[in-house]
N, C-alpha and C. Protein backbone atom coordinates (compact mmCIF):
# COMPACT_ATOMS: atom_id res chain seq x y z
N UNK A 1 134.65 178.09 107.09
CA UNK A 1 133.74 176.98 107.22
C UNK A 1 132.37 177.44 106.74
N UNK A 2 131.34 176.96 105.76
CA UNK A 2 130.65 176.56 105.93
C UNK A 2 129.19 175.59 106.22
N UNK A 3 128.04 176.46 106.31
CA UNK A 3 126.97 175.59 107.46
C UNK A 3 125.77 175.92 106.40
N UNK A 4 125.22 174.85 106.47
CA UNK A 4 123.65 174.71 105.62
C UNK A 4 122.77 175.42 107.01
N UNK A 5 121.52 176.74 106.29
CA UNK A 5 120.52 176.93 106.89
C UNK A 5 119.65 176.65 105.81
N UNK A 6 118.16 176.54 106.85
CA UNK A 6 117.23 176.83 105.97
C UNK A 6 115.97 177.79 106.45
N UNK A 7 115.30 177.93 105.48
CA UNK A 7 114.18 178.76 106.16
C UNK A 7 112.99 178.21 105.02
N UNK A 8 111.74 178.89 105.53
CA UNK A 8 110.61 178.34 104.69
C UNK A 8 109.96 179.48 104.09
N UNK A 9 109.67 179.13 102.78
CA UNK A 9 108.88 180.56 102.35
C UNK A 9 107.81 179.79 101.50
N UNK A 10 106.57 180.88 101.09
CA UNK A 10 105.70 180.44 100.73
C UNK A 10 105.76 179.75 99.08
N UNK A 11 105.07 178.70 98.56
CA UNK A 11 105.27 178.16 96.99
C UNK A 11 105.67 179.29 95.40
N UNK A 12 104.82 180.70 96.24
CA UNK A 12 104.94 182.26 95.31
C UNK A 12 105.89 182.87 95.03
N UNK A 13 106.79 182.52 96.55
CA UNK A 13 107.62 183.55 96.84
C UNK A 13 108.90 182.94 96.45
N UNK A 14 109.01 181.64 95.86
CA UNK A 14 110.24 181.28 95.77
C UNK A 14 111.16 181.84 94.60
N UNK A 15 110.11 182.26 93.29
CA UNK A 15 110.95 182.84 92.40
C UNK A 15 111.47 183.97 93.19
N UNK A 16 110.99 185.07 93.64
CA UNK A 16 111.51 186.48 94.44
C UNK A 16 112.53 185.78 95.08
N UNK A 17 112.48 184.69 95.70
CA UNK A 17 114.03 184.10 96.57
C UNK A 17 115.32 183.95 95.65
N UNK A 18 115.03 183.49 94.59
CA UNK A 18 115.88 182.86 93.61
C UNK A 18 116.51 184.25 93.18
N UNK A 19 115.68 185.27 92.76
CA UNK A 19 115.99 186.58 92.05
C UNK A 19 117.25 187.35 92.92
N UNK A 20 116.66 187.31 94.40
CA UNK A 20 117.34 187.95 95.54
C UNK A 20 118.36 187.31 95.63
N UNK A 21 119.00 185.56 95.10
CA UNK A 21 119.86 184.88 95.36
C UNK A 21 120.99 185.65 94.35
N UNK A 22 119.88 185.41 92.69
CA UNK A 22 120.98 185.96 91.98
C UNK A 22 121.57 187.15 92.08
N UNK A 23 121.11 187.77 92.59
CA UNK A 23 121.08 189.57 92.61
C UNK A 23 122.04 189.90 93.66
N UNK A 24 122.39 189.09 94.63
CA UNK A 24 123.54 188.83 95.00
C UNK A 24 124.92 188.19 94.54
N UNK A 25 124.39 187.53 93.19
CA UNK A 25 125.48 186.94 92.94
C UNK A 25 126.07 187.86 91.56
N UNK A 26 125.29 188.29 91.14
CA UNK A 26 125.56 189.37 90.10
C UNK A 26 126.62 190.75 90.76
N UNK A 27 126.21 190.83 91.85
CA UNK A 27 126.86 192.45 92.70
C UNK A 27 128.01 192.02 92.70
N UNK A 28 128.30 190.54 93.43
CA UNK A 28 129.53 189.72 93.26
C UNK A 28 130.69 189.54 92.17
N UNK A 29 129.88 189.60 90.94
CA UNK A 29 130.25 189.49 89.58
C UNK A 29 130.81 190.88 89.40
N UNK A 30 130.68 191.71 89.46
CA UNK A 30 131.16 193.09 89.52
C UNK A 30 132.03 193.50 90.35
N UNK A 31 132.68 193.09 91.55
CA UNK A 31 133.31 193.24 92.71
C UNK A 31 134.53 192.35 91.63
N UNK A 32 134.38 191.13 91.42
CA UNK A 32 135.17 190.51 90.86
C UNK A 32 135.61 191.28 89.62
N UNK A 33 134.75 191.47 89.19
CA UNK A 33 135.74 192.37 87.48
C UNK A 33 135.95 193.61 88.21
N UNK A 34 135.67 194.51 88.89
CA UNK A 34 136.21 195.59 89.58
C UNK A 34 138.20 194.99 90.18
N UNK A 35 137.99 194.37 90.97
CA UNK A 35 139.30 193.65 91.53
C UNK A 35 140.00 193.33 90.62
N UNK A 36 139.38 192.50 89.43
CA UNK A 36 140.19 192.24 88.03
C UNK A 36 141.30 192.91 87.35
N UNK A 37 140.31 194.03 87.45
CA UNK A 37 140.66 195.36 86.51
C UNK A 37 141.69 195.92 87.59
N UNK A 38 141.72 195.93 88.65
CA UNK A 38 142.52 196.95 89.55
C UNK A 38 143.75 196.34 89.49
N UNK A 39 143.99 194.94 89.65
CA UNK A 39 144.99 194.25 89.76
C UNK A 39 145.79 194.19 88.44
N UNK A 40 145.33 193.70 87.26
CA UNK A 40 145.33 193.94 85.97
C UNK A 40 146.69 195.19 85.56
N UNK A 41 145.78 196.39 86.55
CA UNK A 41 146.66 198.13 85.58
C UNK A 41 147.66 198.04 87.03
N UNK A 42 147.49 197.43 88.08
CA UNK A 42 148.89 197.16 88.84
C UNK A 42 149.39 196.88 88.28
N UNK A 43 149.29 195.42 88.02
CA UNK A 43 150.24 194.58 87.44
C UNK A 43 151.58 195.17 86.24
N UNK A 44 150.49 195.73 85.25
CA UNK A 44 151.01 196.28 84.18
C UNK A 44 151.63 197.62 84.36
N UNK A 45 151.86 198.26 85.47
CA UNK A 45 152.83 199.07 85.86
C UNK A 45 152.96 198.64 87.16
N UNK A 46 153.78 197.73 87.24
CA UNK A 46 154.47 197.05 88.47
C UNK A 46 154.49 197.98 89.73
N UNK A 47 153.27 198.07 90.16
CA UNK A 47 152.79 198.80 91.13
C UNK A 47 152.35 197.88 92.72
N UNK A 48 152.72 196.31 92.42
CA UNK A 48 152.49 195.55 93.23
C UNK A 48 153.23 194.85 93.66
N UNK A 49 153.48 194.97 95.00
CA UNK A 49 154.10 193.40 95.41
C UNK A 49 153.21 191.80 95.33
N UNK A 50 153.73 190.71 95.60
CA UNK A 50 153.80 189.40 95.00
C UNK A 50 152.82 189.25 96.49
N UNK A 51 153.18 190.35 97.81
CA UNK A 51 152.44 189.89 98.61
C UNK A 51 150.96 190.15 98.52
N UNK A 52 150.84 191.51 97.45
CA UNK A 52 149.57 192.14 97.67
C UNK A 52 148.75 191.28 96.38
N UNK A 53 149.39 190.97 95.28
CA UNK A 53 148.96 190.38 94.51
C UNK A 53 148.26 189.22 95.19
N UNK A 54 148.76 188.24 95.78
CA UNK A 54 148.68 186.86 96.36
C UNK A 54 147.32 187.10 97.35
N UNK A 55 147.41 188.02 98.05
CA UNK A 55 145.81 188.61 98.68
C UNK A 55 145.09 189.00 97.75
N UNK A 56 145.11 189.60 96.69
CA UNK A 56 144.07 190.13 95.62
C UNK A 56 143.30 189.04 94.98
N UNK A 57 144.34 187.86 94.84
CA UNK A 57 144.24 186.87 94.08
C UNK A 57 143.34 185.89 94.95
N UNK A 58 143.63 185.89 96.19
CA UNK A 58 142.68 184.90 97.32
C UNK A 58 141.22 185.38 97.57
N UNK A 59 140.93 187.15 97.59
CA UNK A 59 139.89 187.89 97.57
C UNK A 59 138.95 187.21 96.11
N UNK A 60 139.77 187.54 94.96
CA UNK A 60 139.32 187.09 94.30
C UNK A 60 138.37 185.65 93.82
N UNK A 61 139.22 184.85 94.38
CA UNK A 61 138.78 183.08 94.65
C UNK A 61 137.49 183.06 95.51
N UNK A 62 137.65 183.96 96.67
CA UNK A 62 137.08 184.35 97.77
C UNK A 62 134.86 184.19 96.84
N UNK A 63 135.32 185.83 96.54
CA UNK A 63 134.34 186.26 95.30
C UNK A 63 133.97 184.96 94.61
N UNK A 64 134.23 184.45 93.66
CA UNK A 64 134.11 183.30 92.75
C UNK A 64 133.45 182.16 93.55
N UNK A 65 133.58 181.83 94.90
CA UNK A 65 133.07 180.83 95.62
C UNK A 65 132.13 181.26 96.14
N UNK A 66 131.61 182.31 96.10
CA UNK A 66 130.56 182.96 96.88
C UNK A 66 129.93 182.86 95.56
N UNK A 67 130.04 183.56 94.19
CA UNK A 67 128.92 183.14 93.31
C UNK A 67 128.74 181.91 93.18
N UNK A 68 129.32 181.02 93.08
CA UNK A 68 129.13 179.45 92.96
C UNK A 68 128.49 179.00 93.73
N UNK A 69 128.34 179.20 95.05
CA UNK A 69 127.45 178.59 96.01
C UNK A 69 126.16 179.34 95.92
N UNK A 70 126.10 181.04 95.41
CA UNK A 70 124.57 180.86 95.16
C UNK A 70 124.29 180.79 94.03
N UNK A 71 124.79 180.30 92.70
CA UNK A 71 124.06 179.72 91.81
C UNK A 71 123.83 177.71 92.67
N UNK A 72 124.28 177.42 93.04
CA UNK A 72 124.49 175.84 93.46
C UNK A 72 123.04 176.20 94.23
N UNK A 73 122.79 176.83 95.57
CA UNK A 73 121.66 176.99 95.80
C UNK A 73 120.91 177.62 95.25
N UNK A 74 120.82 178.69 93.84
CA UNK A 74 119.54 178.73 93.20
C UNK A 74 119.23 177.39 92.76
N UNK A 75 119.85 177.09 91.86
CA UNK A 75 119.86 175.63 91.13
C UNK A 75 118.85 174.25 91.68
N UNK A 76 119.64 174.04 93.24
CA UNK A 76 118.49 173.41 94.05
C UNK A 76 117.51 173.96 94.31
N UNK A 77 117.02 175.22 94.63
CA UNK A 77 115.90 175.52 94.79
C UNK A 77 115.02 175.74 93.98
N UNK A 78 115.54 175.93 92.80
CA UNK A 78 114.63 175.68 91.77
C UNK A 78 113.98 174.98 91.12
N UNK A 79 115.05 173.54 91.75
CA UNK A 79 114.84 172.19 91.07
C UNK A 79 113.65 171.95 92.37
N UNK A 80 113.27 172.22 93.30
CA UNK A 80 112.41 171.55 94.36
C UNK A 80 111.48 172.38 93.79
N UNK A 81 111.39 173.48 93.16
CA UNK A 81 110.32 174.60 93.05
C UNK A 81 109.48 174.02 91.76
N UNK A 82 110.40 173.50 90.91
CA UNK A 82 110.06 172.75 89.30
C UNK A 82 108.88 171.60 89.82
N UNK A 83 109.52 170.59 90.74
CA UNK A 83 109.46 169.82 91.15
C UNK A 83 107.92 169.74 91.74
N UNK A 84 107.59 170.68 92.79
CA UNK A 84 106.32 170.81 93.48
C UNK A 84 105.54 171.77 92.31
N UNK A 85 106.16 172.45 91.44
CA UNK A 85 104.58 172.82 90.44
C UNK A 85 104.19 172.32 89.22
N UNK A 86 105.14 171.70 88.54
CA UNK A 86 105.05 171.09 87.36
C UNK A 86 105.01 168.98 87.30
N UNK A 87 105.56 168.89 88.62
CA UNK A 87 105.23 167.22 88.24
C UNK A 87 104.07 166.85 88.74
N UNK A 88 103.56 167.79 89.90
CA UNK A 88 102.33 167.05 89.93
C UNK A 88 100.99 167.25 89.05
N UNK A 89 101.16 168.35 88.30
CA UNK A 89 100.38 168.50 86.87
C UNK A 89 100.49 167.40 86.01
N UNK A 90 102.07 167.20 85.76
CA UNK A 90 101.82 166.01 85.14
C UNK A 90 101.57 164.88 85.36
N UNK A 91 101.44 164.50 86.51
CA UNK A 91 100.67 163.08 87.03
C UNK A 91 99.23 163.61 87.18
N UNK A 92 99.08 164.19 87.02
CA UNK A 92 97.26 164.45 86.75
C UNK A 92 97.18 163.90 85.41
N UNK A 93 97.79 164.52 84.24
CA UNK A 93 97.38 164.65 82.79
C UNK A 93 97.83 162.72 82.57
N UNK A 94 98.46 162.66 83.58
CA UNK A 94 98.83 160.67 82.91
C UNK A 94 97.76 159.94 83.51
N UNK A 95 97.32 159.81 84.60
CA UNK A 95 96.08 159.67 85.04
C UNK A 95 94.72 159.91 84.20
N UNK A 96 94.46 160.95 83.66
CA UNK A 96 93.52 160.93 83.01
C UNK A 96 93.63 160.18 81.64
């Protein structure tokens, strides 16, 4: 299961949030081609059962949904971050 949190950080600090988001999702990205690869040179010398495969394969999915949800929340947070520094510039410049 999961649960939406939130927390508040300052207008500065949100790129450093976003970075820290990806930077988790990148370590992720590597866990996944690590697992890839392991399963992969099983496979190819039938070094696995169908049971261990079938867990490798769920770990895997596992991984993949975990990067997806923090690109999904960089994505939003970036779009609120766009949002509070660049549109209200431009409703100044239409105004004038």
């Amino acid at each position: 299961m999961r649960v939406r949190i939130s927390y508040s950080v300052g207008l500065d600090e949100v790129p450093e949030e976003v970075t820290r988001l990806l930077e988790n999702a990148n370590s992720n990205v590597g866990n996944v081609r690590d697992l890839l690869e392991n399963m992969i040179d099983m496979l190819g010398n039938n070094l696995m059962s169908a049971d261990w495969a079938k867990s490798e394969i769920s770990k895997l999915r596992d991984l993949l949904a975990r990067i997806d949800y923090c690109l999904a929340d960089s994505d939003s947070i970036l779009q609120g971050y766009f949002d509070a520094t660049i549109t209200p510039k431009q409703e100044v410049s239409d105004v004038e």
